[in-house]
Protein backbone atom coordinates (compact mmCIF):
# COMPACT_ATOMS: atom_id res chain seq x y z
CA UNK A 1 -18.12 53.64 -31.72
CA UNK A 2 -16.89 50.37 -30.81
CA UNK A 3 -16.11 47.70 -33.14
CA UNK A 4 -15.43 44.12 -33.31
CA UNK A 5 -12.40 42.37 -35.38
CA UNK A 6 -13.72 39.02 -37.34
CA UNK A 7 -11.05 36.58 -39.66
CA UNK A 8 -12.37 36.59 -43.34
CA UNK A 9 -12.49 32.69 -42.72
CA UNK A 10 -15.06 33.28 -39.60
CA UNK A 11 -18.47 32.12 -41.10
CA UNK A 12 -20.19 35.31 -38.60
CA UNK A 13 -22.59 37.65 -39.71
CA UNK A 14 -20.07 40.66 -40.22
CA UNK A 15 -18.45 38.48 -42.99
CA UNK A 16 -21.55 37.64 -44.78
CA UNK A 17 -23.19 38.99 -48.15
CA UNK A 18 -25.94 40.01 -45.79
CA UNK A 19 -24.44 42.11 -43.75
CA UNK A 20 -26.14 45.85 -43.34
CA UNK A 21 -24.04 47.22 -40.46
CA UNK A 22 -20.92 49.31 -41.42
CA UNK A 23 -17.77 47.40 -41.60
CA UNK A 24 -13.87 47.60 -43.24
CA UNK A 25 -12.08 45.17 -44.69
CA UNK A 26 -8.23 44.95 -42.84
CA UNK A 27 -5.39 44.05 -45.47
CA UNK A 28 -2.76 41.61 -44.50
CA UNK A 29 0.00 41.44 -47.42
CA UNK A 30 -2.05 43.16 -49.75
CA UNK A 31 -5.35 39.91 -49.04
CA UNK A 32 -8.22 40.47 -47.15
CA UNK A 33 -7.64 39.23 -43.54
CA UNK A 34 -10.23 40.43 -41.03
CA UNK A 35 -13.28 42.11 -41.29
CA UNK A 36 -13.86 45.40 -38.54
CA UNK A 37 -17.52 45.25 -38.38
CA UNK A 38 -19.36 48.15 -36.30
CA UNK A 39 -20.67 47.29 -32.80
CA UNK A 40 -24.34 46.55 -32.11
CA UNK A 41 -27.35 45.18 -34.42
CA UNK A 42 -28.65 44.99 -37.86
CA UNK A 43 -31.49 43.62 -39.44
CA UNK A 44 -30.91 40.74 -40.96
CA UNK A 45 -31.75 40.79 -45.17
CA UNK A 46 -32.12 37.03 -45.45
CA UNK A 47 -34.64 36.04 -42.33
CA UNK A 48 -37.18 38.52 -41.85
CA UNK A 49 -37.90 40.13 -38.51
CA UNK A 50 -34.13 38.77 -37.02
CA UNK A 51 -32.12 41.61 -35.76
CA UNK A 52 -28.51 40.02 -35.90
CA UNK A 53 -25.33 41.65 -34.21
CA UNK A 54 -21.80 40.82 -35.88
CA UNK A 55 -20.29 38.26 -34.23
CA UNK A 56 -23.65 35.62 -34.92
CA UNK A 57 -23.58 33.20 -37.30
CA UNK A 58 -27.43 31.52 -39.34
CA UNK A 59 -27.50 28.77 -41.56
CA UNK A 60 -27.93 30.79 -44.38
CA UNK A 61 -24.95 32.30 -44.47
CA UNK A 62 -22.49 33.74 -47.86
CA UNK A 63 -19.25 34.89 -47.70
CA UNK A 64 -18.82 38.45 -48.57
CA UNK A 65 -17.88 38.84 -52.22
CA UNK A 66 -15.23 41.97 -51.99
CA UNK A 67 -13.65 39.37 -49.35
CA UNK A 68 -12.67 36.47 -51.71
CA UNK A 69 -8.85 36.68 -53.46
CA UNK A 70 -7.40 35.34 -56.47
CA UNK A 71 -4.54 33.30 -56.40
């Protein structure tokens, strides 16, 4: 299946809370650095009725928890 690399700083929908397609997180240093989200489309959670692939970005957007790092 093919996938599609995003930074964790990318405000797209394979970063996002949201999110239902599969996707890995990619360790650079031992932080979070991109996200490998899964090819394709989702339904969107938030907006009802959108079907959203990974690389698209709404207004309503949240970063993914698991992706934020303490300093």
């Amino acid at each position: 299946m093919a996938t599609g690399q995003y930074r964790v700083t990318e405000k797209k929908c394979a970063t996002c809370m949201f999110w239902a397609g599969g996707r890995t997180i990619g360790l650079q240093a031992y932080k979070p650095f991109y996200v490998n989200a899964n090819a394709g489309s989702a339904d969107c959670i938030v907006q009802k009725g959108r079907t959203s692939s990974a690389a698209t970005y709404c207004p309503k957007w949240q970063q993914w928890e698991k992706l934020f790092c303490s300093k």
